[in-house]
Protein backbone atom coordinates (compact mmCIF):
# COMPACT_ATOMS: atom_id res chain seq x y z
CA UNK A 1 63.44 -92.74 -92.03
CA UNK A 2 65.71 -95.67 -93.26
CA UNK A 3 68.80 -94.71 -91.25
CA UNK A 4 67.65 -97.51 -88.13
CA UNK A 5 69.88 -100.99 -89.88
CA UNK A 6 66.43 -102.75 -88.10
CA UNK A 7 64.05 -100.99 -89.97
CA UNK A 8 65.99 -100.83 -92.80
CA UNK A 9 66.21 -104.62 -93.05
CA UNK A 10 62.40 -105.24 -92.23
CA UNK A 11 61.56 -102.75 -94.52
CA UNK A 12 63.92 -104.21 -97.75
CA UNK A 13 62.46 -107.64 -96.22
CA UNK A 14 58.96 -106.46 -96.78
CA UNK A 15 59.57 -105.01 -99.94
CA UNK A 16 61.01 -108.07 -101.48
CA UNK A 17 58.25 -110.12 -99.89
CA UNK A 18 55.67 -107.78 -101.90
CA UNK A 19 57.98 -108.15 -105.44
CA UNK A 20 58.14 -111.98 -105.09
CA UNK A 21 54.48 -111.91 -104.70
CA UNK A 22 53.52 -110.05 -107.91
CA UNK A 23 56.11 -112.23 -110.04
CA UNK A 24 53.86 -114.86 -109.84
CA UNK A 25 50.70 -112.61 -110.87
CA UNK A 26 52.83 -111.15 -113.63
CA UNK A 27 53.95 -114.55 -114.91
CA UNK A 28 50.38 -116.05 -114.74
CA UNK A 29 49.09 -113.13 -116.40
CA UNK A 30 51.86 -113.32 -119.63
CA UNK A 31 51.35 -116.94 -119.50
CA UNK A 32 47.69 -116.67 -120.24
CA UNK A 33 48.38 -114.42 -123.01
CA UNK A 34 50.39 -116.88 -124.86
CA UNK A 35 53.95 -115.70 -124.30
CA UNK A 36 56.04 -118.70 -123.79
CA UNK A 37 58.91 -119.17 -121.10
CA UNK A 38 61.71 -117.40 -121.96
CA UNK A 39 59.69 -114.51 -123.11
CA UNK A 40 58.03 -114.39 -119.87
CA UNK A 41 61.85 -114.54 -117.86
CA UNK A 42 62.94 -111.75 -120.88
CA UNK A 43 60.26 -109.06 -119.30
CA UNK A 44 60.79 -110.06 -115.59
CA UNK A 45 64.02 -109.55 -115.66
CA UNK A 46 63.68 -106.38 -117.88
CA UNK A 47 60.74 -105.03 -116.04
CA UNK A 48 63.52 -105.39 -112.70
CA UNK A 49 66.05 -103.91 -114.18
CA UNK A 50 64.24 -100.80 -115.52
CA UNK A 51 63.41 -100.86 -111.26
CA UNK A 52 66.74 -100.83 -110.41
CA UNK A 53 67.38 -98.14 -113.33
CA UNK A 54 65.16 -95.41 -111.66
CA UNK A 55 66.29 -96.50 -107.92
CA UNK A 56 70.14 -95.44 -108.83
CA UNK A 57 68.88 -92.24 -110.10
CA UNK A 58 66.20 -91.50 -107.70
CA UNK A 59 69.39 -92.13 -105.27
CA UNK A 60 71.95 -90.46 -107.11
CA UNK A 61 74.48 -93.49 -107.36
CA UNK A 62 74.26 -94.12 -111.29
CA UNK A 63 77.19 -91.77 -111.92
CA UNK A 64 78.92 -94.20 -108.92
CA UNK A 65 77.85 -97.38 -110.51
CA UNK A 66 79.19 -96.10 -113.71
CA UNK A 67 82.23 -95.06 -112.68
CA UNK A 68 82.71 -99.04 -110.88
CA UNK A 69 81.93 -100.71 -113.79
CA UNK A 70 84.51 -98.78 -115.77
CA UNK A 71 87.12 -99.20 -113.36
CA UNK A 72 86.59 -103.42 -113.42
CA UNK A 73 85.14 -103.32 -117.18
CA UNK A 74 87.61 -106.04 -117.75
CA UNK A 75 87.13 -108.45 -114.70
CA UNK A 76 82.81 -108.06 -115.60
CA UNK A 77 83.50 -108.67 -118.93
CA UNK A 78 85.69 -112.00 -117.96
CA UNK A 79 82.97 -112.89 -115.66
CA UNK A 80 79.95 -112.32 -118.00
C-alpha cells in the first residue's frame, strides 16, 4: 500500500495535516481546564512521543533505533 514514494508522501502529508489539526482542539480543551502553558506543551509533546513509541514497534525498528542511539550515545548526549 505505501510502497508508491507519491502516495506515500500525500498520505504522511495528510496525516500530519489531520495531527496539526487536533493540537489545537487538544490545547483549547487543556486550556479550558486550567492547565497552564507549559503543562499543556508537557502532554503534547508526551502524548507524540508515546505515538511515535507504538509506531517503532508496530514497525519493528525500536530494536534499530536502540541500537543508533547507543552507537552515537555520546554525540546525542553533546547535542542535548
Amino acid at each position: 500500500m505505501l510502497k508508491n514514494p507519491k502516495f506515500q508522501a500525500f498520505f504522511f502529508a495528510l496525516l500530519a495535516a489531520i495531527f496539526n489539526a487536533f493540537v489545537g482542539i487538544f490545547s483549547v480543551f487543556l486550556f479550558k481546564k486550567g492547565f497552564m502553558s507549559s503543562e499543556v506543551a508537557f502532554y503534547k509533546c508526551f502524548v507524540a512521543s508515546v505515538i511515535l513509541f507504538v509506531m517503532l514497534i508496530y514497525m519493528r525498528k525500536l530494536t534499530t533505533l536502540l541500537a543508533f542511539i547507543k552507537q552515537k550515545i555520546f554525540t546525542l548526549l553533546l547535542l542535548a
